[in-house]
C-alpha atoms as a PDB file:
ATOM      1  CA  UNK A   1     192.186 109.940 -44.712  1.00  0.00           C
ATOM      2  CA  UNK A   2     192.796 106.579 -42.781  1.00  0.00           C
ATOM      3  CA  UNK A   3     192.333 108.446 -39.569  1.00  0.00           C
ATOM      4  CA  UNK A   4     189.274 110.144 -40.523  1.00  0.00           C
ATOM      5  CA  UNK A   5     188.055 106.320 -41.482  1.00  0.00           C
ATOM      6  CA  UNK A   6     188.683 104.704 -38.012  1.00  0.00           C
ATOM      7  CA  UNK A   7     187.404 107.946 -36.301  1.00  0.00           C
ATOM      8  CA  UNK A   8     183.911 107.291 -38.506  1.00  0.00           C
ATOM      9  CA  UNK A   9     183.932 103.749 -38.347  1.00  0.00           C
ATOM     10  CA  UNK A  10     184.503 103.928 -34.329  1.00  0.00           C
ATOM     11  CA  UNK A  11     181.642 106.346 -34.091  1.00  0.00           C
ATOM     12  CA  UNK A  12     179.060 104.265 -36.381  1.00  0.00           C
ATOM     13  CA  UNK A  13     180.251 101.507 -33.787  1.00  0.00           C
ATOM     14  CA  UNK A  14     179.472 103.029 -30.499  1.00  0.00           C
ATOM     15  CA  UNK A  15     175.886 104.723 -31.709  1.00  0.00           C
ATOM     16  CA  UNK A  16     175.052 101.509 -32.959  1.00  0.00           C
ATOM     17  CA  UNK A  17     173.547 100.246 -29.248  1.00  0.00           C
ATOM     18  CA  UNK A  18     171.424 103.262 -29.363  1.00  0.00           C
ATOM     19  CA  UNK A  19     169.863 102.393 -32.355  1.00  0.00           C
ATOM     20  CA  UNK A  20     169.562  99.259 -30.846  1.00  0.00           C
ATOM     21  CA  UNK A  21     167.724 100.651 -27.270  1.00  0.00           C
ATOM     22  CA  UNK A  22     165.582 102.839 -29.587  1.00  0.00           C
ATOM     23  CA  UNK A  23     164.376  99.950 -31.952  1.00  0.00           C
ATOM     24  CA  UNK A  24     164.908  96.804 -29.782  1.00  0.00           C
ATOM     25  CA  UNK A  25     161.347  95.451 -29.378  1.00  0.00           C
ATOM     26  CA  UNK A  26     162.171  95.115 -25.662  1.00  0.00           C
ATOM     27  CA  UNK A  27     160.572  98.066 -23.520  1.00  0.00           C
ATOM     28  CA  UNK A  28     161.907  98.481 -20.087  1.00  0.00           C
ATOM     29  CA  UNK A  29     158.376  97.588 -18.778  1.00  0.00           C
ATOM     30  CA  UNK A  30     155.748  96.714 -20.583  1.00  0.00           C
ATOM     31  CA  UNK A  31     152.898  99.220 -22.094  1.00  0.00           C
ATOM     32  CA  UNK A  32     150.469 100.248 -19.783  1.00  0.00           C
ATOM     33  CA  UNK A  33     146.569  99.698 -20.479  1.00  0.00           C
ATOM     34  CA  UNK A  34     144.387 102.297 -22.357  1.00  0.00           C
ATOM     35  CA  UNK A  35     141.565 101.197 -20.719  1.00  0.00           C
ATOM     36  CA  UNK A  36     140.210  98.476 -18.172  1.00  0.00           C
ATOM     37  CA  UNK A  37     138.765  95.343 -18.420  1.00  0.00           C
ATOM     38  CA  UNK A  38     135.806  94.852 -20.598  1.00  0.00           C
ATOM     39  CA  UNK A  39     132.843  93.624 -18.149  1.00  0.00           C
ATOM     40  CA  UNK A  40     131.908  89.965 -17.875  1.00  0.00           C
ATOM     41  CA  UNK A  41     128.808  88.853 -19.622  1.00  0.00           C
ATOM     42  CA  UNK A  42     125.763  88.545 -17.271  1.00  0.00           C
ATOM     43  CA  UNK A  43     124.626  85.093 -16.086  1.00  0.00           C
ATOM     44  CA  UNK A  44     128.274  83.626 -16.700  1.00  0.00           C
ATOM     45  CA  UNK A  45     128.656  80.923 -14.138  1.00  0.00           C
ATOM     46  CA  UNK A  46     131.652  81.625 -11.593  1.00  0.00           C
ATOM     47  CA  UNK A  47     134.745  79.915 -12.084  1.00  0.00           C
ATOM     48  CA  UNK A  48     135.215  76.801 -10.107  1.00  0.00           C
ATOM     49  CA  UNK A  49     136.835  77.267  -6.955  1.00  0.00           C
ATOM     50  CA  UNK A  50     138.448  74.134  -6.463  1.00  0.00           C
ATOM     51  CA  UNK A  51     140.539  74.395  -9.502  1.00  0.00           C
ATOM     52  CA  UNK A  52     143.905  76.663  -9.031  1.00  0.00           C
ATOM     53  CA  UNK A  53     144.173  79.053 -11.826  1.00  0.00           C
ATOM     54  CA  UNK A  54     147.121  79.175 -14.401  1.00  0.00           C
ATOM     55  CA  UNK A  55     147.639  82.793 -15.310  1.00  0.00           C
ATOM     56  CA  UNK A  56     150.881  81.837 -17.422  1.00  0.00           C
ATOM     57  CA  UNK A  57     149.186  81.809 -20.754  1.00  0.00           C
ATOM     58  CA  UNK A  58     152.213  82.360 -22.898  1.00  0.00           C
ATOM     59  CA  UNK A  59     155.944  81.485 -22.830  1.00  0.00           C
ATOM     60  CA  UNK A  60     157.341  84.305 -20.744  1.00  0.00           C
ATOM     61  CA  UNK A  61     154.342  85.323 -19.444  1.00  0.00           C
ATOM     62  CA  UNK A  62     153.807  85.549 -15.426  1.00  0.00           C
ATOM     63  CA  UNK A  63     151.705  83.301 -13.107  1.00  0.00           C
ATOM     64  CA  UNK A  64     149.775  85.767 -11.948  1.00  0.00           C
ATOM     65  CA  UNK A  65     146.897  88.380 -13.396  1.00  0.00           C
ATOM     66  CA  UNK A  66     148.516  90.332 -15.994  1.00  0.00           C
ATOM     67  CA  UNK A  67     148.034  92.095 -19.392  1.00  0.00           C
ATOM     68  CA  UNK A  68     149.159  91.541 -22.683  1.00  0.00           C
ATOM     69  CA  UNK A  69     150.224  94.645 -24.900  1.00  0.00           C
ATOM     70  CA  UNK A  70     147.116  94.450 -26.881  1.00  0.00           C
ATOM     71  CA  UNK A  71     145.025  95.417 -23.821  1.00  0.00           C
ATOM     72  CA  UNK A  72     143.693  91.949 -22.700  1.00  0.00           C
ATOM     73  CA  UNK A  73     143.272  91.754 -19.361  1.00  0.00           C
ATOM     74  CA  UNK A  74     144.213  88.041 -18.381  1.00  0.00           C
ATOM     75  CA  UNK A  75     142.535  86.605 -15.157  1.00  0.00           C
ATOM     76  CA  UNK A  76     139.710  89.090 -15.386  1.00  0.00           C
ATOM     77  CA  UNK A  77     137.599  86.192 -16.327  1.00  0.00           C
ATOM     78  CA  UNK A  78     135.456  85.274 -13.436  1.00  0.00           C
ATOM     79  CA  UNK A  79     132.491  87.138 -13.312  1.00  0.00           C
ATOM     80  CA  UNK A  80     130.411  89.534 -11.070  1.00  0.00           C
ATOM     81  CA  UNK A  81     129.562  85.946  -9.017  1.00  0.00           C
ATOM     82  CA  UNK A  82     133.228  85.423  -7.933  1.00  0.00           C
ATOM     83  CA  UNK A  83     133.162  85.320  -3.535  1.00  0.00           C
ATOM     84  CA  UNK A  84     136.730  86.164  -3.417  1.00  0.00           C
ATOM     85  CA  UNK A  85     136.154  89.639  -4.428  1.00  0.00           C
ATOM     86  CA  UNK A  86     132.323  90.333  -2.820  1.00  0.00           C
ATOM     87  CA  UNK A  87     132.635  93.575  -1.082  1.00  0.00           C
ATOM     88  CA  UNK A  88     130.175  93.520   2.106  1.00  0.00           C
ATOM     89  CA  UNK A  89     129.569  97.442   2.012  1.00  0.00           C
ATOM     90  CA  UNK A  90     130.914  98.516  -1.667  1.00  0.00           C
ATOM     91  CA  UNK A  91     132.286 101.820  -1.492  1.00  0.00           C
ATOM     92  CA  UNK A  92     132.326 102.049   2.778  1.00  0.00           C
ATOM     93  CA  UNK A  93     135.176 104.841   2.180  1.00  0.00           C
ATOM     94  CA  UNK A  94     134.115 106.776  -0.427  1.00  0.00           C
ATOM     95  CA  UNK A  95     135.053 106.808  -4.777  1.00  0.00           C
ATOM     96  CA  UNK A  96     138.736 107.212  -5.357  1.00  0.00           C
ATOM     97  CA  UNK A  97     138.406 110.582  -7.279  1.00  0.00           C
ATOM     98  CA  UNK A  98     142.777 110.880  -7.867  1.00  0.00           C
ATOM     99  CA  UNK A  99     142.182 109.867 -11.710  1.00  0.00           C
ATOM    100  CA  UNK A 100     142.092 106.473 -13.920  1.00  0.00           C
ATOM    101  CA  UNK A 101     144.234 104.833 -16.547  1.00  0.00           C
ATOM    102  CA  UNK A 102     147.470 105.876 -18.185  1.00  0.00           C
ATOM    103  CA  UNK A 103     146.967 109.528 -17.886  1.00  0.00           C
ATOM    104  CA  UNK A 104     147.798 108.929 -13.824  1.00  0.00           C
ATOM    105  CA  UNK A 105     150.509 106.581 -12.796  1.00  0.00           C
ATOM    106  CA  UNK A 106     151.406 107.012  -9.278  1.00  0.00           C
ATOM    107  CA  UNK A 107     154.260 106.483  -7.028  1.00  0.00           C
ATOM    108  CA  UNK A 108     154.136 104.075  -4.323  1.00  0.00           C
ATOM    109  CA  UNK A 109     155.245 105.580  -1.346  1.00  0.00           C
ATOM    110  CA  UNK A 110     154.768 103.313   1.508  1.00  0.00           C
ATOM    111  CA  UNK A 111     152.856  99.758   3.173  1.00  0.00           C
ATOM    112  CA  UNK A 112     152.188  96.632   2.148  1.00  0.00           C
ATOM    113  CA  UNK A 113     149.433  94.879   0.733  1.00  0.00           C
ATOM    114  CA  UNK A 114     147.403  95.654   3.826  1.00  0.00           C
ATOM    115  CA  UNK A 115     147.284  99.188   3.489  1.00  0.00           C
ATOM    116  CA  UNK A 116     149.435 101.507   0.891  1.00  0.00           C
ATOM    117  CA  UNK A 117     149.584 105.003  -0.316  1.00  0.00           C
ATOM    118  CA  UNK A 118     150.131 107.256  -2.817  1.00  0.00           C
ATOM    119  CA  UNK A 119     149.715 111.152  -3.164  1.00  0.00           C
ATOM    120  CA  UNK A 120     147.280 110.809   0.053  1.00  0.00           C
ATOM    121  CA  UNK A 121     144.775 107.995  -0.889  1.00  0.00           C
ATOM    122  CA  UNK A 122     145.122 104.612   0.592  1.00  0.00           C
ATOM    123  CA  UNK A 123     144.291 101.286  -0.624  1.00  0.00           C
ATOM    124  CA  UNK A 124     144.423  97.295   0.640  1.00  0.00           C
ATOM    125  CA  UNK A 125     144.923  94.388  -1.707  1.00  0.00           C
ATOM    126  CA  UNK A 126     141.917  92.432  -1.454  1.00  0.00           C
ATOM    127  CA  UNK A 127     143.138  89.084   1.013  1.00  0.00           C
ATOM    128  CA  UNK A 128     142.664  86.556  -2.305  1.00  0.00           C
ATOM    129  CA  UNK A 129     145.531  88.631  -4.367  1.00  0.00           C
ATOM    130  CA  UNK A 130     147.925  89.670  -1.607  1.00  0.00           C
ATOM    131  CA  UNK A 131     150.327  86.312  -3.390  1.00  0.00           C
ATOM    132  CA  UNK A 132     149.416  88.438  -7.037  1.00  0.00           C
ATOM    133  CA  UNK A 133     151.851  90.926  -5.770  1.00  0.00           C
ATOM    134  CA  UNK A 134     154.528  89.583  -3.440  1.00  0.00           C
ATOM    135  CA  UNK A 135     157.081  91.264  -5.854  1.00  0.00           C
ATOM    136  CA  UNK A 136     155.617  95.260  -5.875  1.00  0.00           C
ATOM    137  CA  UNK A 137     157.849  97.629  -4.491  1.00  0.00           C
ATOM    138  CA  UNK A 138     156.015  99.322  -2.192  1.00  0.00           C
ATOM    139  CA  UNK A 139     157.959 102.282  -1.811  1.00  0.00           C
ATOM    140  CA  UNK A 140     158.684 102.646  -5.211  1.00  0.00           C
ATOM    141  CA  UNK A 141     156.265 101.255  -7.960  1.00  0.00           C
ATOM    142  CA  UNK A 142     154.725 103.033 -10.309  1.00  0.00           C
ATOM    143  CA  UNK A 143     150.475 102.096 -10.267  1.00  0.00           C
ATOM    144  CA  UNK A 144     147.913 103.105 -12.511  1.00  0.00           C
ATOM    145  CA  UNK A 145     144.170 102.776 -10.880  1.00  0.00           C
ATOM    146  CA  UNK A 146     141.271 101.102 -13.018  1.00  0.00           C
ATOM    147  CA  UNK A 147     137.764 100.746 -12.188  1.00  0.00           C
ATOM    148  CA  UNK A 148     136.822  97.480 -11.529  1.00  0.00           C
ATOM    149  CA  UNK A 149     133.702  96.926 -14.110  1.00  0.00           C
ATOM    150  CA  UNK A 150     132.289  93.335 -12.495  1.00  0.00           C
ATOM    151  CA  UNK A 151     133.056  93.487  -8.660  1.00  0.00           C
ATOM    152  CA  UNK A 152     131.339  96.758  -6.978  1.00  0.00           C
ATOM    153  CA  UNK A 153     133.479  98.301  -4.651  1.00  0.00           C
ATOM    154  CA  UNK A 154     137.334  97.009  -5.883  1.00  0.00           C
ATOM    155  CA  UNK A 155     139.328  98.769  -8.374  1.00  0.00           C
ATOM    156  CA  UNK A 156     142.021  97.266 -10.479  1.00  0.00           C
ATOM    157  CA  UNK A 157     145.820  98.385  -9.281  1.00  0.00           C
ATOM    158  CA  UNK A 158     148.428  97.735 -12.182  1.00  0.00           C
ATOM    159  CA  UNK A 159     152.069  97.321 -11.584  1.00  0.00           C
ATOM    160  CA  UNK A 160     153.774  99.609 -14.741  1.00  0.00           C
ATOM    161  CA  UNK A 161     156.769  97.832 -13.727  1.00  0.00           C
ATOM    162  CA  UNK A 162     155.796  93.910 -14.015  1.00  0.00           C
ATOM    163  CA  UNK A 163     152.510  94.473 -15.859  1.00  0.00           C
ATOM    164  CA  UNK A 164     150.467  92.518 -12.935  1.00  0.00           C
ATOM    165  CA  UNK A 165     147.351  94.006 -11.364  1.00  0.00           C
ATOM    166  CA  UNK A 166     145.294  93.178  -8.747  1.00  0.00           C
ATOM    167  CA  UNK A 167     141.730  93.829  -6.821  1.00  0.00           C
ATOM    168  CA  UNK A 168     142.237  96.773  -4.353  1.00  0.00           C
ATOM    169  CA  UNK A 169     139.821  98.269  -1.959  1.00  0.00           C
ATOM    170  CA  UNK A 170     139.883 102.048  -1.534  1.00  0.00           C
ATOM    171  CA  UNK A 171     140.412 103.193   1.847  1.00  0.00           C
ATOM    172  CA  UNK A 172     139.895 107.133   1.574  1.00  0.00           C
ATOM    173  CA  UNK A 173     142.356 109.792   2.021  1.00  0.00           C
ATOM    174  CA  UNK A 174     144.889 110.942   4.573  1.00  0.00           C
END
């Protein structure tokens, strides 16, 4: 009977992580966004320029354009208005047609923010958030594609690993 104890104890003991990964309240990555960004109310004055943005809104939280598990987008804030992500010739290389939100993560396979792929579409980080995401795996990360409701021509390209995002520019298939 004492043997039969330790043996039960000792297994309650070593499931008892598992219950712990299962319930923890600490995802490997955070969730990834039902939907875009709402769009910016028209006539909303840009941001001012001069003043460097704080993205870090919470304790924990990166510096950079993110989202919170609730679906807020935070950073999408400036406006249709905003010059750093006017788009000469919107569109100059065709709709991305591979699929939007969560339904379609993709693998990273290869670039930079200059040009990178996945499943035969390419893409460049717009030049005013290549420092957004200095820490993307580019041969590995897992992206989800948004439209982009405020700035014609740029989609939204969300890290499922860090939760970031960024402006990206399509740049047609292979």
């Amino acid at each position: 009977m004492k043997k039969t104890m330790s043996l039960l104890a000792a297994a309650l003991m070593s499931a008892f992580p598992l219950f712990a990964q299962e319930h923890g309240h600490a995802p490997s990555h955070p969730p990834i966004p039902k939907h875009g960004p709402a769009p910016m109310p028209k006539g909303r004055p840009p941001a001012p320029a001069a003043a460097p943005r704080v993205y870090r809104d919470q304790e924990g939280h990166p510096d950079r354009p993110h989202v919170h598990a609730n679906g807020t987008w935070i950073g999408h804030d400036t406006g249709r208005d905003d010059a750093h992500y006017h788009v000469d010739h919107p569109w100059a290389h065709g709709h991305f047609h591979g699929g939007f939100g969560p339904r379609h993560v993709f693998h990273l396979v290869g670039g930079g923010p200059s040009r990178f792929w996945f499943g035969g579409f390419y893409f460049a980080v717009v030049p005013f958030d290549v420092g957004f995401c200095d820490d993307w795996l580019w041969n590995s990360d897992q992206v989800v594609i948004y439209e982009d409701p405020d700035h014609p021509g740029l989609y939204l390209a969300y890290n499922v690993r860090l939760g970031t995002y960024c402006h990206v520019e399509y740049l047609g298939t292979s």
